[in-house]
N, C-alpha and C. Protein backbone atom coordinates (compact mmCIF):
# COMPACT_ATOMS: atom_id res chain seq x y z
N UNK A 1 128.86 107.41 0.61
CA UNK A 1 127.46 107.61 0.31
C UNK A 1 127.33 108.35 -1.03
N UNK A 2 126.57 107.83 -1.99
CA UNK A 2 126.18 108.52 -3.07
C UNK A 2 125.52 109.71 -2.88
N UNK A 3 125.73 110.86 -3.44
CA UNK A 3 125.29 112.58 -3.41
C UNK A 3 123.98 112.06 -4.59
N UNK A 4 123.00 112.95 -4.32
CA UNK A 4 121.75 112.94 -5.27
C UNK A 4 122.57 113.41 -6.83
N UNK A 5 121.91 113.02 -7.45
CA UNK A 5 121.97 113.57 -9.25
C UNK A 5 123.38 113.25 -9.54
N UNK A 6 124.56 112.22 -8.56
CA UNK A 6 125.99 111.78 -8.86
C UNK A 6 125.83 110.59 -10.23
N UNK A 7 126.30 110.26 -11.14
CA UNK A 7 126.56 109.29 -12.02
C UNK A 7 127.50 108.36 -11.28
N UNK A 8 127.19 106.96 -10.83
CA UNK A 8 127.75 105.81 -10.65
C UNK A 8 128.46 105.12 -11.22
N UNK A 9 129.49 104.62 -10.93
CA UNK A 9 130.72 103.71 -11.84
C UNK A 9 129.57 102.94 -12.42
N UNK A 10 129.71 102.81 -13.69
CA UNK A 10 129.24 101.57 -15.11
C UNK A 10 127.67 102.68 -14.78
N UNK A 11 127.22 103.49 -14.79
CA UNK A 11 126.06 103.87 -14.79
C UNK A 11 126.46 104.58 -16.48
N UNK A 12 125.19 104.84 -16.88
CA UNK A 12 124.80 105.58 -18.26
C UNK A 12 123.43 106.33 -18.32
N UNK A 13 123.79 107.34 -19.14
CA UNK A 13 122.31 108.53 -18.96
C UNK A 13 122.51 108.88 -20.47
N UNK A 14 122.03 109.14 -20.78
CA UNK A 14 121.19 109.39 -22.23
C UNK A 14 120.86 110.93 -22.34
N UNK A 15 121.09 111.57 -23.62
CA UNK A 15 120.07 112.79 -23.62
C UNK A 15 118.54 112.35 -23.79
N UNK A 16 118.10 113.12 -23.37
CA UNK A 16 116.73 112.47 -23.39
C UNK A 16 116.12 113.06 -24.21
N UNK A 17 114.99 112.94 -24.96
CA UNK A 17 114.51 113.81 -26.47
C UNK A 17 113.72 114.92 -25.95
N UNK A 18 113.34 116.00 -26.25
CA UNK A 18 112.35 117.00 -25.66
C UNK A 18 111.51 116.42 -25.05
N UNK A 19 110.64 116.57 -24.22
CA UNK A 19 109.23 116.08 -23.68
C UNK A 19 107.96 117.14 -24.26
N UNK A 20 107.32 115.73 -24.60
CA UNK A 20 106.03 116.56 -25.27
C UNK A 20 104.89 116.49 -23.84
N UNK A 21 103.74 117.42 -23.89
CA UNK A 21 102.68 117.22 -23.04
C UNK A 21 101.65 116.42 -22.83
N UNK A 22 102.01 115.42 -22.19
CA UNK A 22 101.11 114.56 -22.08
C UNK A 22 99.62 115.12 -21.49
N UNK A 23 99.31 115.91 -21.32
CA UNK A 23 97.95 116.54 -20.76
C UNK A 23 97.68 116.23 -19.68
N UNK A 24 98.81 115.52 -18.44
CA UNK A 24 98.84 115.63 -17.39
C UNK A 24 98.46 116.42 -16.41
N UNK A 25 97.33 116.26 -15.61
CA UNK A 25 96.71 117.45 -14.49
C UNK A 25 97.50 116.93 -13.33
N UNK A 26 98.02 117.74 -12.48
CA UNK A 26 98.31 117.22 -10.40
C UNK A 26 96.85 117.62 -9.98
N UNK A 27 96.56 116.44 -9.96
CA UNK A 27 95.13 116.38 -8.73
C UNK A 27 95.37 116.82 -7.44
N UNK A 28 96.47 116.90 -6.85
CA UNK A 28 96.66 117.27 -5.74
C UNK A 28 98.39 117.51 -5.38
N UNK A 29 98.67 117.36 -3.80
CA UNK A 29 100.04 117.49 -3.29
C UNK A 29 100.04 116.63 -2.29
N UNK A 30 101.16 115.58 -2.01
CA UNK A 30 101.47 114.78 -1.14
C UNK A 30 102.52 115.48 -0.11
N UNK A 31 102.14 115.30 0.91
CA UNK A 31 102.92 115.97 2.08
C UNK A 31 103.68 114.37 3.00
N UNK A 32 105.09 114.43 2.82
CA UNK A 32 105.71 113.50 3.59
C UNK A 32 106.88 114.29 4.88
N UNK A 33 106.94 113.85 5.44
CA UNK A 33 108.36 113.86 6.07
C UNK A 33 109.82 114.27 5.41
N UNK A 34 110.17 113.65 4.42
CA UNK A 34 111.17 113.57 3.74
C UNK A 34 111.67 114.78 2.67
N UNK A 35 112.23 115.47 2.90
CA UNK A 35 112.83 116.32 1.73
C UNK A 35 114.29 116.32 1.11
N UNK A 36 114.66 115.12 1.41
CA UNK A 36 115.93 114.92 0.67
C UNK A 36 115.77 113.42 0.02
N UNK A 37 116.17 113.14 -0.82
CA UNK A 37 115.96 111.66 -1.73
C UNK A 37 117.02 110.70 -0.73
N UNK A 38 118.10 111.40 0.17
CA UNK A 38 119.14 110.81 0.46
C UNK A 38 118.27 109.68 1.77
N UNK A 39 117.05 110.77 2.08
CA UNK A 39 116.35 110.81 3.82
C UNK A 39 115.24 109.39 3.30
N UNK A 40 114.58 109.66 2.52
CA UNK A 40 113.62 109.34 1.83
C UNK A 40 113.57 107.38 1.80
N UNK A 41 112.62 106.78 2.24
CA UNK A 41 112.74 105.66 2.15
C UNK A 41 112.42 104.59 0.87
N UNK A 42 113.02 103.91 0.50
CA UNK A 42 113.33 103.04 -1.24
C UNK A 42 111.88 103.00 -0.87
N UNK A 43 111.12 102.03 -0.02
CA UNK A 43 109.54 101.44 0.06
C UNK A 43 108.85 102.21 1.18
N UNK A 44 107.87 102.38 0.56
CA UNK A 44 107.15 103.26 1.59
C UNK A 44 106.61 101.78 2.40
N UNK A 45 106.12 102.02 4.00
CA UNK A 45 106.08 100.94 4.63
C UNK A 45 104.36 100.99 5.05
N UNK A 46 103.60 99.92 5.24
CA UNK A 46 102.27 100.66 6.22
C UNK A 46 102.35 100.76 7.47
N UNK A 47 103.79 100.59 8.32
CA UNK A 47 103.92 101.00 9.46
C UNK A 47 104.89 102.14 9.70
N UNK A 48 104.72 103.09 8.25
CA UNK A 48 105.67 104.28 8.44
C UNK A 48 104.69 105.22 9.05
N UNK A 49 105.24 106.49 9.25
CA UNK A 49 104.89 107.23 9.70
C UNK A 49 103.56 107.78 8.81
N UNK A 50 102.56 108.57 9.25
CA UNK A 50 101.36 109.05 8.43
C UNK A 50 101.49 110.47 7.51
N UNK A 51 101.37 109.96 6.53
CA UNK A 51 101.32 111.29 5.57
C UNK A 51 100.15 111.57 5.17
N UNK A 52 100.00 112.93 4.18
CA UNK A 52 98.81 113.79 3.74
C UNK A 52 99.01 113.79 2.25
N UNK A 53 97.44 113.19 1.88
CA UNK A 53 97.93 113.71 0.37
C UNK A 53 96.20 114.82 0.58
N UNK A 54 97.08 116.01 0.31
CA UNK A 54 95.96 116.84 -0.16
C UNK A 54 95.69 116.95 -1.27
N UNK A 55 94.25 116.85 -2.04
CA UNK A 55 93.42 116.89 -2.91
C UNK A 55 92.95 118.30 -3.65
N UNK A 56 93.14 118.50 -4.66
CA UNK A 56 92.89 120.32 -4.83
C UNK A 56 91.32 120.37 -5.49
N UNK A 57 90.73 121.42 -5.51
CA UNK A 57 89.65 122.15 -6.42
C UNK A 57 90.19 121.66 -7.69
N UNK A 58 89.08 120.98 -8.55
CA UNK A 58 87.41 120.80 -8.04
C UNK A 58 87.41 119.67 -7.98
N UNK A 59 88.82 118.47 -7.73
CA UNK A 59 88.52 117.04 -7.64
C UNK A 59 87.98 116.55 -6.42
N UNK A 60 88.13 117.33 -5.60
CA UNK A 60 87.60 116.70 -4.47
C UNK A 60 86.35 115.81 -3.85
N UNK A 61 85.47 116.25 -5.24
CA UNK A 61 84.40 115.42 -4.76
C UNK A 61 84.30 114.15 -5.58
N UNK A 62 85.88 113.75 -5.88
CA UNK A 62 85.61 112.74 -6.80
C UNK A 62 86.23 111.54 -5.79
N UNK A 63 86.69 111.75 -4.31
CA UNK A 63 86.66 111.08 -3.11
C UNK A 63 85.41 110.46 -2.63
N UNK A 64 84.55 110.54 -3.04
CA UNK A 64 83.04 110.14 -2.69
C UNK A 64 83.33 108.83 -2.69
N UNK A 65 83.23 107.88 -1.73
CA UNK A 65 83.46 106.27 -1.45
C UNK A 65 84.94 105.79 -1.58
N UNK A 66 85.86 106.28 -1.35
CA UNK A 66 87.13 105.92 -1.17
C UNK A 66 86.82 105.32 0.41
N UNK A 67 86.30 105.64 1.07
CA UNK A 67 87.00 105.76 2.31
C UNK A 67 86.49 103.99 2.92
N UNK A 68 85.56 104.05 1.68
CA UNK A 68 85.36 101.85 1.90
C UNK A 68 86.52 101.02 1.64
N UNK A 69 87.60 101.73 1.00
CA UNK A 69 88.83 100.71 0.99
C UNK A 69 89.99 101.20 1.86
N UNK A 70 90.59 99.83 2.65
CA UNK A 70 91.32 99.48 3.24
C UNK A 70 92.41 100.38 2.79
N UNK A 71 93.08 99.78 1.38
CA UNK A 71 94.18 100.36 0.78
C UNK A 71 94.08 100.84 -0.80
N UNK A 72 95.10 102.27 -0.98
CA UNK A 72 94.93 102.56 -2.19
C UNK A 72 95.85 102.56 -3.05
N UNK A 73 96.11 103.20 -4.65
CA UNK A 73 96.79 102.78 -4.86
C UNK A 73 97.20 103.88 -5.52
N UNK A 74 98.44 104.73 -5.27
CA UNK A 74 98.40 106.51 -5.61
C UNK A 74 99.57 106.72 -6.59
N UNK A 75 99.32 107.32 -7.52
CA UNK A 75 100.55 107.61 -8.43
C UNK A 75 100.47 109.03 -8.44
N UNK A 76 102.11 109.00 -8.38
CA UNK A 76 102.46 110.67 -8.51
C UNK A 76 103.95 111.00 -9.00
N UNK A 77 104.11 112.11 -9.35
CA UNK A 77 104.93 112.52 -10.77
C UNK A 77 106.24 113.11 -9.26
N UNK A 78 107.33 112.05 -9.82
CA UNK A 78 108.73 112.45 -9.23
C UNK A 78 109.42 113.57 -9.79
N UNK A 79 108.98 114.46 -9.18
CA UNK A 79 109.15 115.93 -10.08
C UNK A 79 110.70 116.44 -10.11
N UNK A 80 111.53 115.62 -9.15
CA UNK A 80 113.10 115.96 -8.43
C UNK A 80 113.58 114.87 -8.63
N UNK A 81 113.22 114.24 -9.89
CA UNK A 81 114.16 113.02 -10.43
C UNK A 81 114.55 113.22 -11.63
N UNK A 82 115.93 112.53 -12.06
CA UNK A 82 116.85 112.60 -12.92
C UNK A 82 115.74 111.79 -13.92
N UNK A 83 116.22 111.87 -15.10
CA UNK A 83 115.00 111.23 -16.58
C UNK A 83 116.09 110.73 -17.55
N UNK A 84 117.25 110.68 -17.01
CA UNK A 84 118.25 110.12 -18.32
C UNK A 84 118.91 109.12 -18.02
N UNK A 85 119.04 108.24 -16.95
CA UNK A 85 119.50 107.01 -17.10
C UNK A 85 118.99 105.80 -17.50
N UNK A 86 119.59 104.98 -18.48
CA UNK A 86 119.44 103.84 -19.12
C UNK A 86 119.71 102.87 -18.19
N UNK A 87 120.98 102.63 -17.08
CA UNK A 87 121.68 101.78 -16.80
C UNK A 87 121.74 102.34 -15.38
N UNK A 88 122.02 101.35 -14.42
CA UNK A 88 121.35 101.98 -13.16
C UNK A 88 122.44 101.30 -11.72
N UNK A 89 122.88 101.93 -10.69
CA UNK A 89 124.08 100.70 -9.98
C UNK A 89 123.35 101.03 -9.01
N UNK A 90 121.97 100.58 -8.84
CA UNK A 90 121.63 101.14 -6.93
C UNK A 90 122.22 100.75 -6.41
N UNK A 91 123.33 99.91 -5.69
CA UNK A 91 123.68 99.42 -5.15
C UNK A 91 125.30 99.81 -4.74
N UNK A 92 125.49 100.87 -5.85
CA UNK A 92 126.89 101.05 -5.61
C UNK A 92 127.90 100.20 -6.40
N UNK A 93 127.36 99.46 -7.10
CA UNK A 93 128.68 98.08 -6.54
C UNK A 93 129.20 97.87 -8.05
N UNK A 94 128.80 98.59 -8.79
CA UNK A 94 129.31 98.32 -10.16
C UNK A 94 128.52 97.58 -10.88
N UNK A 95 127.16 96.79 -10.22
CA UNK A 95 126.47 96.03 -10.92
C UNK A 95 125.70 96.81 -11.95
N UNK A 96 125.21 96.81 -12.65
CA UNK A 96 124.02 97.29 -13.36
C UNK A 96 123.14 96.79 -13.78
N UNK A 97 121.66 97.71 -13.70
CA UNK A 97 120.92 97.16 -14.15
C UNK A 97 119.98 98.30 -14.92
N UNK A 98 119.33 97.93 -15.77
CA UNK A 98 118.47 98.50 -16.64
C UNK A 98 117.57 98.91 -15.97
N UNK A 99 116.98 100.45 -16.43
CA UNK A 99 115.99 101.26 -15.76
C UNK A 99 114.68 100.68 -15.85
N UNK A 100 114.24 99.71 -16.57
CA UNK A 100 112.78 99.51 -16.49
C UNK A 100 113.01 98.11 -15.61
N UNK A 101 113.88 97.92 -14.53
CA UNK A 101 114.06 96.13 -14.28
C UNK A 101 114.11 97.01 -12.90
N UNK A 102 113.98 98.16 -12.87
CA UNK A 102 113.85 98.46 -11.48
C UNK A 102 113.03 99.74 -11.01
N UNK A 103 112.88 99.78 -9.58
CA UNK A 103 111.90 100.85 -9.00
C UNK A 103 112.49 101.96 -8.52
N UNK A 104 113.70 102.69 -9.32
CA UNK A 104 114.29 103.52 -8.82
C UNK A 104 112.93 104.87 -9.27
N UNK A 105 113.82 105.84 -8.50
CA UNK A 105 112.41 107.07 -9.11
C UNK A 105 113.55 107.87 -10.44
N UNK A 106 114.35 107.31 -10.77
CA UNK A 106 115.24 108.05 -12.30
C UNK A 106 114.83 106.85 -13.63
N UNK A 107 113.79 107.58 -13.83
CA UNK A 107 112.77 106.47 -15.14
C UNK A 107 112.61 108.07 -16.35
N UNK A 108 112.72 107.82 -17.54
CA UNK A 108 112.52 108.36 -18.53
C UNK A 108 110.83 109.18 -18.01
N UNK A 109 109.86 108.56 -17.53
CA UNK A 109 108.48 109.14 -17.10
C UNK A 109 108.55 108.84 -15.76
N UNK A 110 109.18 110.30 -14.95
CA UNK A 110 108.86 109.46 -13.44
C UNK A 110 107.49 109.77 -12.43
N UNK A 111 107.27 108.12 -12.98
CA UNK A 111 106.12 108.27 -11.98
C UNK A 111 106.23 107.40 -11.16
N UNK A 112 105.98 107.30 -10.19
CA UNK A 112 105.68 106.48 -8.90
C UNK A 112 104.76 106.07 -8.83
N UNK A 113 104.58 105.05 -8.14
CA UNK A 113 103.23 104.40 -7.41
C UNK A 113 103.40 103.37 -5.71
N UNK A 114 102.38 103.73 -4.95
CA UNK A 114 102.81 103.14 -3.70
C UNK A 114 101.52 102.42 -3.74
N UNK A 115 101.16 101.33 -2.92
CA UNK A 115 99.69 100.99 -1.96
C UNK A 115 99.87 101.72 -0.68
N UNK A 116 99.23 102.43 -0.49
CA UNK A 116 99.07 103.08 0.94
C UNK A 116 97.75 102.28 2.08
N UNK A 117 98.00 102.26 3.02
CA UNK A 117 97.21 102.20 4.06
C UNK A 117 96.16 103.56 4.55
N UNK A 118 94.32 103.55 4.04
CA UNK A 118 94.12 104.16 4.65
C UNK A 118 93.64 104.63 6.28
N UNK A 119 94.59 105.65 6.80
CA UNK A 119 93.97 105.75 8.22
C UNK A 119 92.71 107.14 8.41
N UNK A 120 92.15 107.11 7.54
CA UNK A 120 91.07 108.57 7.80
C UNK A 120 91.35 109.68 6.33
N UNK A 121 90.13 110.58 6.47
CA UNK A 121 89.76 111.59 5.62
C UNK A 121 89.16 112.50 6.50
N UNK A 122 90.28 114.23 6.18
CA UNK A 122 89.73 115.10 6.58
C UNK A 122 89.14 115.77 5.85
N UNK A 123 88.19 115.76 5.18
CA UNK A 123 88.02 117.14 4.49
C UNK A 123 88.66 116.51 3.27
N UNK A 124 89.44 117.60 2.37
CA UNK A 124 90.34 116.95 1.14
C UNK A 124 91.26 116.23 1.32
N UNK A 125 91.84 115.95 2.57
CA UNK A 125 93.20 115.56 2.80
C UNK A 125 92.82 114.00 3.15
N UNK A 126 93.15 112.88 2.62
CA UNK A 126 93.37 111.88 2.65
C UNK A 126 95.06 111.74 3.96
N UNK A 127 94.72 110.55 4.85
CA UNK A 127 95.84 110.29 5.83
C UNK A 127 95.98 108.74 5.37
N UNK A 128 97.32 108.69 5.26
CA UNK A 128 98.16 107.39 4.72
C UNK A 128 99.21 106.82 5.30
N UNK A 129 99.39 105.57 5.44
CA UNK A 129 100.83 105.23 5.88
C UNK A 129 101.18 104.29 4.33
N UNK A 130 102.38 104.69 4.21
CA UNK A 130 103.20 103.48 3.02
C UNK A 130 103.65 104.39 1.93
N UNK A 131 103.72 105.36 1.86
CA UNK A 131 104.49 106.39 0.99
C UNK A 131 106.15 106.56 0.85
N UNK A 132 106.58 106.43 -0.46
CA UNK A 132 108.25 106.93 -0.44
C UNK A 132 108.19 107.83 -1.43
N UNK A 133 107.93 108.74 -0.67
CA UNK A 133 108.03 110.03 -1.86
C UNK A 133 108.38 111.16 -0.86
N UNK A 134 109.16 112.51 -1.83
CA UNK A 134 109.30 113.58 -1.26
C UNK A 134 108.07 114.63 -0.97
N UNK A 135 108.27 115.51 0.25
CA UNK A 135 107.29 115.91 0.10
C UNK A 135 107.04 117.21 -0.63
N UNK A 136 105.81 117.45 -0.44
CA UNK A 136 105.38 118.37 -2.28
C UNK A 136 105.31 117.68 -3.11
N UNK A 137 105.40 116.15 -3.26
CA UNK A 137 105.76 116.01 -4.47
C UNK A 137 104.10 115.85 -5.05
N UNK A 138 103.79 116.30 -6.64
CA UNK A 138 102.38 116.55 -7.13
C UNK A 138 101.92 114.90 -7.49
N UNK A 139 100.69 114.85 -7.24
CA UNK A 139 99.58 113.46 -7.61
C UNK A 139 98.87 113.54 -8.42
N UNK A 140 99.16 112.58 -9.14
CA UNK A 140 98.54 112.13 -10.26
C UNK A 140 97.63 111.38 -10.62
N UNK A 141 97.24 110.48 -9.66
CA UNK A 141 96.15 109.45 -9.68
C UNK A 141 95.79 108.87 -7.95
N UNK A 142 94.69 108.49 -7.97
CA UNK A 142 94.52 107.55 -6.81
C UNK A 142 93.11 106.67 -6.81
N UNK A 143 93.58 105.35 -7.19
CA UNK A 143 92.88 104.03 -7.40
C UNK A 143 92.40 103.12 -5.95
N UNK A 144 91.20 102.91 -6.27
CA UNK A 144 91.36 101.44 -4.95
C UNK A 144 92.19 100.23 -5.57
N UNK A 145 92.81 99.95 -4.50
CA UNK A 145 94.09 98.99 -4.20
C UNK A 145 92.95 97.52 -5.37
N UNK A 146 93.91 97.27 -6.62
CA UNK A 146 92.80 96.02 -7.25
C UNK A 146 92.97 94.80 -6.72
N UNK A 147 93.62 94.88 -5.71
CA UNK A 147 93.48 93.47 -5.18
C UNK A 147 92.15 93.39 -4.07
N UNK A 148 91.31 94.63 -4.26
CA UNK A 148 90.54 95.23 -2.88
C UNK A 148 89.52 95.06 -4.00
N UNK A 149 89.58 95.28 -4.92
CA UNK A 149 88.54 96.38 -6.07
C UNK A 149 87.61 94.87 -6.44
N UNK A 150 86.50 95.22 -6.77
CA UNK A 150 85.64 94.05 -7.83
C UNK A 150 84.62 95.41 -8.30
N UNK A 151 84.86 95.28 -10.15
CA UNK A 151 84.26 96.33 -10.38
C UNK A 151 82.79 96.36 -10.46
N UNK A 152 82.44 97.42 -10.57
CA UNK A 152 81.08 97.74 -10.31
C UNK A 152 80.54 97.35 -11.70
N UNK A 153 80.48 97.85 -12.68
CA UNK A 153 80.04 97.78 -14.14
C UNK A 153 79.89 96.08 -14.15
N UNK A 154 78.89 95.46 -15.00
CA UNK A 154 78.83 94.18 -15.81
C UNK A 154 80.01 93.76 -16.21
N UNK A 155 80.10 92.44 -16.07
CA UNK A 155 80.80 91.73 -16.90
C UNK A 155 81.18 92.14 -18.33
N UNK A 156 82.80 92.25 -18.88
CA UNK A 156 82.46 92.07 -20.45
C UNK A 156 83.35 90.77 -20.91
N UNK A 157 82.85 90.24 -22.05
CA UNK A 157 83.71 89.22 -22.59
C UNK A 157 85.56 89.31 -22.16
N UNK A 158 86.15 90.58 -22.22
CA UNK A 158 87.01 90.11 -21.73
C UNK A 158 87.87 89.38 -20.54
N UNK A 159 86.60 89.52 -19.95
CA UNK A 159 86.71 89.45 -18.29
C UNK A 159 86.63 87.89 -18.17
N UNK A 160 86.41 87.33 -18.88
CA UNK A 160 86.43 85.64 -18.93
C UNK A 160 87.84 85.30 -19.65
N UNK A 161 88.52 85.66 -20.32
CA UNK A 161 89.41 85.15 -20.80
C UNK A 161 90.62 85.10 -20.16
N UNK A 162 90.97 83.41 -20.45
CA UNK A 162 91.68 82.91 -19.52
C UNK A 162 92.93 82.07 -20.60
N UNK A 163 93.64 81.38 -19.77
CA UNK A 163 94.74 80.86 -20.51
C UNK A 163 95.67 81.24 -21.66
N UNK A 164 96.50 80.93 -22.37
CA UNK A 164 97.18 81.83 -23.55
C UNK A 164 96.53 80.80 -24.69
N UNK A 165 96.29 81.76 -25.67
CA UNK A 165 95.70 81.78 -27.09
C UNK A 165 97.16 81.01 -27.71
N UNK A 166 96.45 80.23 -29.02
CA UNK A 166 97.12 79.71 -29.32
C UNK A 166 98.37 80.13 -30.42
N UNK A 167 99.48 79.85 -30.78
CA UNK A 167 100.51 80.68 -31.39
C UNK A 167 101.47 81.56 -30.34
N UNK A 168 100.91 82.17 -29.08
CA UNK A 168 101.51 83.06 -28.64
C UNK A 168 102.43 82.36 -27.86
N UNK A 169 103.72 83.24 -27.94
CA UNK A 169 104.58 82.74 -27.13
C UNK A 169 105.26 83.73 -26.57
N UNK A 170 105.42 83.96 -24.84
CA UNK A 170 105.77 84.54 -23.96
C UNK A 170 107.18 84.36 -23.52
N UNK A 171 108.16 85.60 -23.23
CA UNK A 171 109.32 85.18 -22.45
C UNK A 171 109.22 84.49 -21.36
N UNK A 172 110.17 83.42 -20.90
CA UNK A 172 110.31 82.76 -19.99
C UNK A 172 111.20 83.30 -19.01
N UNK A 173 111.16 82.77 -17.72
CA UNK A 173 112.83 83.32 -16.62
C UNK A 173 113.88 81.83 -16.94
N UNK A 174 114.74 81.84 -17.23
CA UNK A 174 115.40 81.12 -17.39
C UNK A 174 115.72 80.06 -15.79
């Protein structure tokens, strides 16, 4: 079994350059089950167990109509993750793969994002199933799920555009 923060055969980490402040606020704290990355599940499930994301002063009243969607969509800052690997072996196996080709939580900016299932609102505390995160760990955002969402505001011209423009050319999958 891999130990947390171990370097993997063919893995690579980078110094990473200072970090500047992105002006990042934690809107709140997510409360899970899990306090070890080892415990911690790769996908949070909507038939996992129910977690809490509590909401802090003074966002709280910015919950006003969440509770009309089904599912949301929550990002939050992996505060107990590594930030220097390039090259990545989840698997153990010697394979590698590049940090942005995957959903590990050791990303140069770690942030996460789950769709959660909502089951209720107490007060500030939002109740969720579908989370893989540790708990404590701080929140950063929380969206209705856009496959749920049709926005409120008018139409704008971009909102019609369809097909690829001409000249452009996109990578393919082989």
């Amino acid at each position: 079994m891999v130990r947390e923060n171990e370097i993997r055969e063919n893995e690579v980490a980078v110094t990473p350059p200072e970090p500047v402040d992105a002006g990042l606020t934690f809107i709140g704290r997510i409360r899970t089950p899990w306090n070890s990355r080892l415990l911690c599940p790769r996908q949070g499930r909507h038939d996992g167990p129910q977690c809490r994301i509590e909401i802090f002063a003074p966002w709280v009243p910015a919950l006003a109509g969440v509770e009309a969607f089904e599912r949301l969509e929550v990002l939050y800052w992996l505060d107990r993750s590594r930030r220097d690997l390039v090259l990545q072996s989840p698997a153990s196996s010697g394979k590698v793969h590049g940090t942005f080709s995957l959903r590990s939580p050791v990303r140069p900016n770690p942030i996460g994002t789950s769709i959660v299932v909502l089951d209720g609102i107490e007060g500030n505390v939002l109740l969720v199933r579908g989370l893989d995160c540790l708990d404590g760990t701080p929140l950063l955002d929380l969206k209705p799920d856009r496959s749920l969402f049709k926005p409120i505001a008018p139409p704008q011209p971009g909102d019609f555009e369809t097909g690829e423009p001409k000249g452009v050319k996109y990578c393919q999958k082989a």
